[in-house]
N, C-alpha and C. Protein backbone atom coordinates (compact mmCIF):
# COMPACT_ATOMS: atom_id res chain seq x y z
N UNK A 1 6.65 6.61 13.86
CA UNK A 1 6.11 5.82 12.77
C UNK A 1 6.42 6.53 11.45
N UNK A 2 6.43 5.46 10.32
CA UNK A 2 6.81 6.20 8.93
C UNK A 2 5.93 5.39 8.02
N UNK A 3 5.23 6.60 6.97
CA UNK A 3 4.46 5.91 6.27
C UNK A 3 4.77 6.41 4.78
N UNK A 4 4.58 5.70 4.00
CA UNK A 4 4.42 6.18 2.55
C UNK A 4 2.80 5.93 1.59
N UNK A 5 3.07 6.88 0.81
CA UNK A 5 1.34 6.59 0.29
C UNK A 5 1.77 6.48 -0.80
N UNK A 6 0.90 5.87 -1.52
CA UNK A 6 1.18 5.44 -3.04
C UNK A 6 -0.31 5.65 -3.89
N UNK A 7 0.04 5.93 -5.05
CA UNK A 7 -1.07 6.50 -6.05
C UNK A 7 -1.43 5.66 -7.31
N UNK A 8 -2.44 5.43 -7.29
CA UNK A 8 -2.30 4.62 -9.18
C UNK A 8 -3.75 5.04 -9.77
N UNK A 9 -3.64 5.13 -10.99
CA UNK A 9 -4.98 5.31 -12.14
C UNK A 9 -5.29 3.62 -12.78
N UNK A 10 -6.14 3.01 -12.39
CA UNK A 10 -5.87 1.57 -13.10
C UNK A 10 -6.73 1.50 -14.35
N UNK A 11 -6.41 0.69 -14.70
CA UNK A 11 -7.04 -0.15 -15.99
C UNK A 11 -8.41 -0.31 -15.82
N UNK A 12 -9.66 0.14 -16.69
CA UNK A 12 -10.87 -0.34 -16.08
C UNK A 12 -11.08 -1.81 -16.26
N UNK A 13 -11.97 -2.38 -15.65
CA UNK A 13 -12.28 -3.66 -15.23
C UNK A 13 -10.53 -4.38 -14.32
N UNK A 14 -9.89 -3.63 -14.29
CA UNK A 14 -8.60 -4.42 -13.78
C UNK A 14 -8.81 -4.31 -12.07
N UNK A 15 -9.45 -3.38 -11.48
CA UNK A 15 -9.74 -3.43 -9.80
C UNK A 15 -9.96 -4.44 -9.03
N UNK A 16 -10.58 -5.44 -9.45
CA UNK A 16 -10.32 -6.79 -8.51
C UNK A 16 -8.79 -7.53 -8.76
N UNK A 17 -8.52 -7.84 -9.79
CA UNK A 17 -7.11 -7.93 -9.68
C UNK A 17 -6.45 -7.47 -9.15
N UNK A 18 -6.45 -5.69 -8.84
CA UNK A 18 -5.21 -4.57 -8.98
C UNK A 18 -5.95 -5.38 -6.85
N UNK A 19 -6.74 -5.20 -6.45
CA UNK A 19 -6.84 -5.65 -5.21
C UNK A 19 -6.32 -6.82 -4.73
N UNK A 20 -6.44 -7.86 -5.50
CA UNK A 20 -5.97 -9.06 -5.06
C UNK A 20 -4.50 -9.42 -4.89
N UNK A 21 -3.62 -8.55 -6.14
CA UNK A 21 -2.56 -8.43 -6.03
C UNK A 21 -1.88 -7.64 -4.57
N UNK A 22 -2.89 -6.39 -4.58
CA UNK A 22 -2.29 -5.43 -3.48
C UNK A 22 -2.26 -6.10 -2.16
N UNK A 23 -3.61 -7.30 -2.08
CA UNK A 23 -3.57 -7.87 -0.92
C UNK A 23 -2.39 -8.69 -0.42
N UNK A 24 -1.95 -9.50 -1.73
CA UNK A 24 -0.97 -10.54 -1.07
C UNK A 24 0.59 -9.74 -1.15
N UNK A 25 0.61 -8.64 -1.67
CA UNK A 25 1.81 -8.62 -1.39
C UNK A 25 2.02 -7.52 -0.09
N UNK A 26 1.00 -6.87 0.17
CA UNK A 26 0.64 -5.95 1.91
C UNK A 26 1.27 -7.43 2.59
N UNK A 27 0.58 -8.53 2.40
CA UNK A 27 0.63 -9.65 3.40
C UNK A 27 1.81 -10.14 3.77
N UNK A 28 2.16 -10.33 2.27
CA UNK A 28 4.04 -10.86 2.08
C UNK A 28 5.16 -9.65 2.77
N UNK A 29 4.94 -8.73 2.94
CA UNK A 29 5.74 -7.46 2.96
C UNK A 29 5.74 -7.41 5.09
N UNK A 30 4.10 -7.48 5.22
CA UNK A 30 3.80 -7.42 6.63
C UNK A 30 4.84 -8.59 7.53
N UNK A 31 4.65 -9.51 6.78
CA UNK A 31 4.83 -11.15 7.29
C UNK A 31 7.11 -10.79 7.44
N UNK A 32 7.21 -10.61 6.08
CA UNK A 32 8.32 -10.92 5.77
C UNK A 32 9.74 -9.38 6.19
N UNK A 33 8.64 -8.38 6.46
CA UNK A 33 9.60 -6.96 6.64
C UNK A 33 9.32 -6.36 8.12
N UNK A 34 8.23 -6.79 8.47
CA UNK A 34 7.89 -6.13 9.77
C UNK A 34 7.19 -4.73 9.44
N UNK A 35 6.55 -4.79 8.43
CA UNK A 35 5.21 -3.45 8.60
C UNK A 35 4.58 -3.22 9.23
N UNK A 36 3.54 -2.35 9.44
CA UNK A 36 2.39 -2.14 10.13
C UNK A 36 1.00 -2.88 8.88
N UNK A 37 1.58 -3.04 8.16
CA UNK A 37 0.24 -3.35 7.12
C UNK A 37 -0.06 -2.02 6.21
N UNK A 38 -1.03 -2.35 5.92
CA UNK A 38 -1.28 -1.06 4.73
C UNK A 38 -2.77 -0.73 4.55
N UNK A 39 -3.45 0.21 4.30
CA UNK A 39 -4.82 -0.04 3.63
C UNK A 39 -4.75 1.24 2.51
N UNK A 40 -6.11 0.41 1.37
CA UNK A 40 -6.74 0.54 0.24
C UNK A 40 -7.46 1.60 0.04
N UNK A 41 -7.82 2.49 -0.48
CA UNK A 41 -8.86 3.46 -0.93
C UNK A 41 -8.96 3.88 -2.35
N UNK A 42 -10.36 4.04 -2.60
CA UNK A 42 -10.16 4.72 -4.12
C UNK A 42 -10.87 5.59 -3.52
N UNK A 43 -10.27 6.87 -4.12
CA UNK A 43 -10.37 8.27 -4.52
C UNK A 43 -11.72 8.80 -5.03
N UNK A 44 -12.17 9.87 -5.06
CA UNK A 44 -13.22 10.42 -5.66
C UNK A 44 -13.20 10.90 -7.00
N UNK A 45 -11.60 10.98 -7.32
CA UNK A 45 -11.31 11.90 -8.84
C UNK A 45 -10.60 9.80 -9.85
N UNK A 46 -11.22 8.88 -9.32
CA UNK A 46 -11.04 7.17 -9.66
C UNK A 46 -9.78 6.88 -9.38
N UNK A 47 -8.74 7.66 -8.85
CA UNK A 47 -7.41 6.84 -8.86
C UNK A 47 -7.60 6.10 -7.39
N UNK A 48 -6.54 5.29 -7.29
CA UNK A 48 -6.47 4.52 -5.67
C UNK A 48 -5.28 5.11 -5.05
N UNK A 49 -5.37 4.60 -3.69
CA UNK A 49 -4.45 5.03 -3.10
C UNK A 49 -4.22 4.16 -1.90
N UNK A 50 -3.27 4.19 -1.65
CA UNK A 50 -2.70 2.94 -0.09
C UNK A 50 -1.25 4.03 0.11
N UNK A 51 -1.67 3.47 1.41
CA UNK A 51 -0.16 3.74 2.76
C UNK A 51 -0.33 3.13 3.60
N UNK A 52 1.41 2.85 3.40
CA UNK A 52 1.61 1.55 4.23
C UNK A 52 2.31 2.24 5.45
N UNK A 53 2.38 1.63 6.84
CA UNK A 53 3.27 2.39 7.76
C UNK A 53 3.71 1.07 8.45
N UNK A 54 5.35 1.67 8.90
CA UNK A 54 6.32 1.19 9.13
C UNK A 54 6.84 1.40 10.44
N UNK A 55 7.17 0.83 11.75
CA UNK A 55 8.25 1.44 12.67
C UNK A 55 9.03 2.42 12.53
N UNK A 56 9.48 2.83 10.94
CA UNK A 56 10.61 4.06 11.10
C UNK A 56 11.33 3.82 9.06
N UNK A 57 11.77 4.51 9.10
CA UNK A 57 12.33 4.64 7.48
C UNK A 57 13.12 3.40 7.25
N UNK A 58 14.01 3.37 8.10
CA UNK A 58 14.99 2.42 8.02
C UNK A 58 14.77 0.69 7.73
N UNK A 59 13.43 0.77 8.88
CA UNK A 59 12.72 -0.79 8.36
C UNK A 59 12.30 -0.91 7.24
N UNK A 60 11.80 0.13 6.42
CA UNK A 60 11.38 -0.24 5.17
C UNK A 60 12.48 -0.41 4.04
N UNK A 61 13.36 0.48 4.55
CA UNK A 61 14.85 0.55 3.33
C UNK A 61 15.41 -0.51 3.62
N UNK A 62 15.62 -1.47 4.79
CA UNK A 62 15.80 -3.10 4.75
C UNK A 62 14.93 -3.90 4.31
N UNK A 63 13.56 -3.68 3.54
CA UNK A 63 13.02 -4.73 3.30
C UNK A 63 13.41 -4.98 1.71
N UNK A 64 13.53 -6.32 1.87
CA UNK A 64 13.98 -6.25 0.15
C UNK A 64 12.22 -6.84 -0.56
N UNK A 65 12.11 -6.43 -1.49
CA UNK A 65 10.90 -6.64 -2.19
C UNK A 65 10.77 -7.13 -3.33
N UNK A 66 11.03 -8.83 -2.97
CA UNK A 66 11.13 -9.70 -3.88
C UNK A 66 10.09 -9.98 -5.02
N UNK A 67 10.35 -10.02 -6.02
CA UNK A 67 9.60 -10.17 -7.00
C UNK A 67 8.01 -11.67 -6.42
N UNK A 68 6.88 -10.61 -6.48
CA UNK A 68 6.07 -11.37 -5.73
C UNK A 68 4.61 -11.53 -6.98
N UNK A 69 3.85 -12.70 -6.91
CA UNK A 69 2.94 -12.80 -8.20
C UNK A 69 1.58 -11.35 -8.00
N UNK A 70 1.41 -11.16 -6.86
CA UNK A 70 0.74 -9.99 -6.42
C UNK A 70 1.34 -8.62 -7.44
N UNK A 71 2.12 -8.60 -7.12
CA UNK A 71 3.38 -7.49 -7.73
C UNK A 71 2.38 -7.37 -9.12
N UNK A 72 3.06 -8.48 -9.81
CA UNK A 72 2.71 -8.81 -11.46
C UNK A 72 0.74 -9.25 -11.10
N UNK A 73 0.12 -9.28 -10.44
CA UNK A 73 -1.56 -8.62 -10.92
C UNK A 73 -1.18 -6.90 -10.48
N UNK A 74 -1.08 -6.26 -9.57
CA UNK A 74 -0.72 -5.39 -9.43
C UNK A 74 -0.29 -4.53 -10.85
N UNK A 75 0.67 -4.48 -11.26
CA UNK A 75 1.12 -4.14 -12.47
C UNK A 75 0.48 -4.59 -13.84
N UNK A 76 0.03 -5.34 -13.86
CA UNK A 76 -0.84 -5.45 -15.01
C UNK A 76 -2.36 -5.10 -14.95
N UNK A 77 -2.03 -4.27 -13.91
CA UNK A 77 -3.97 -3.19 -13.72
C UNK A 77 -3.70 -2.20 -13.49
N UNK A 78 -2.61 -1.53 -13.84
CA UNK A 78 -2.08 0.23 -13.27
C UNK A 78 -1.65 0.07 -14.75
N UNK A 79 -2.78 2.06 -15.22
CA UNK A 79 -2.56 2.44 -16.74
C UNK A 79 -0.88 3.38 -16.00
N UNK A 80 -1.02 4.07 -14.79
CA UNK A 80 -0.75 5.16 -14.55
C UNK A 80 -0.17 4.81 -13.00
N UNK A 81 1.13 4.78 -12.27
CA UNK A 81 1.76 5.28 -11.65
C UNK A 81 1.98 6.94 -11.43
N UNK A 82 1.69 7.26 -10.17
CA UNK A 82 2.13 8.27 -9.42
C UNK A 82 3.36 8.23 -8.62
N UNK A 83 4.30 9.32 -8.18
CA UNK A 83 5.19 9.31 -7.55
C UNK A 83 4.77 8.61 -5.57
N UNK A 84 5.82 8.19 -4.69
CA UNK A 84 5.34 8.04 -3.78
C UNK A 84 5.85 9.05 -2.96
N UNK A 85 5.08 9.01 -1.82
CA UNK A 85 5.10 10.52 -0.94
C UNK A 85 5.36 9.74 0.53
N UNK A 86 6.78 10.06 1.43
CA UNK A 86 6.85 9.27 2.47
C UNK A 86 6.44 10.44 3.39
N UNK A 87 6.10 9.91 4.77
CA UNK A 87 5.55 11.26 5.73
C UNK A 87 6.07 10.52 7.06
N UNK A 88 6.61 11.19 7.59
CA UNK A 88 6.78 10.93 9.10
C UNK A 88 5.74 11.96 10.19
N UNK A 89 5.25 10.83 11.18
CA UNK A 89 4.54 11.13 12.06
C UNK A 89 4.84 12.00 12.92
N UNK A 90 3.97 12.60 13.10
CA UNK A 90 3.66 13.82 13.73
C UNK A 90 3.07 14.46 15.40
N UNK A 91 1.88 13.98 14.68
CA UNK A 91 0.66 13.48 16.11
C UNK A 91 -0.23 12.74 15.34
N UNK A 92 -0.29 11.87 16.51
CA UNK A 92 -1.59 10.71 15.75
C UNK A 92 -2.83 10.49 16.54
N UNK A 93 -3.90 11.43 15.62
CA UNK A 93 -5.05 10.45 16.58
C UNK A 93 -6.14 10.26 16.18
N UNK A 94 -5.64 9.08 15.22
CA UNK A 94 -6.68 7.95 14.59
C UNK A 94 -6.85 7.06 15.84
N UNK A 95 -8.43 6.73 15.95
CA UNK A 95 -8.75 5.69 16.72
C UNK A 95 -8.89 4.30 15.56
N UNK A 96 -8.86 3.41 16.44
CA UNK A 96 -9.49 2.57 15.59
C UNK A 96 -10.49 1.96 16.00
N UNK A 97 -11.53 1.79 14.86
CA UNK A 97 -13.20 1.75 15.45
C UNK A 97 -13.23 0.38 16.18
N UNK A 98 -14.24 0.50 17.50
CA UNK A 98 -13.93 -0.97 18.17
C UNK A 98 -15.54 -1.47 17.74
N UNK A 99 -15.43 -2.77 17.71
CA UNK A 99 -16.97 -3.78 17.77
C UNK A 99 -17.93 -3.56 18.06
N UNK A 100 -19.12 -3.42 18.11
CA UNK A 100 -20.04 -3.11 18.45
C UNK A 100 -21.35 -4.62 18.12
């Protein structure tokens, strides 16, 4: 598996946007590239952060990443871009929490 994480400082009051955007284009990207999906976090020092993971490097360097309206809320709620950081897997052992 291959993942990349991504960093942003947003705009205040822009976080429901900067989410709504992030949502549809995780969706468009999942649907249309073959991701694993992605998830959301904000940080303790306010920036956010997401990583997305992939089958392998290569699937992601074939996805083309068409100009999507997500994109543009996205970008119009980030004061501040960070560089992205790709990581290849290692050992994995995240569970994922079941129902209760």
């Amino acid at each position: 598996m291959f993942a990349v994480v991504y960093r942003w400082r947003l705009r205040p009051g822009g976080e429901e946007q900067f989410r709504d955007g992030w949502e549809r284009v995780t969706r468009a990207i999942h649907a249309g590239c073959g991701s694993y999906g992605s998830r959301l976090h904000r940080a303790a020092d306010g920036t956010w952060v997401a990583y997305a993971c992939w089958p392998d490097a290569a699937t992601r360097e074939r996805c083309v990443f068409d100009e999507h309206d997500g994109e543009r809320l996205m970008s119009e709620s980030v004061v501040e871009r960070f560089p992205e950081l790709t990581l290849e897997l290692v050992s994995d052992l995240l569970v994922e929490p079941t129902a209760s």
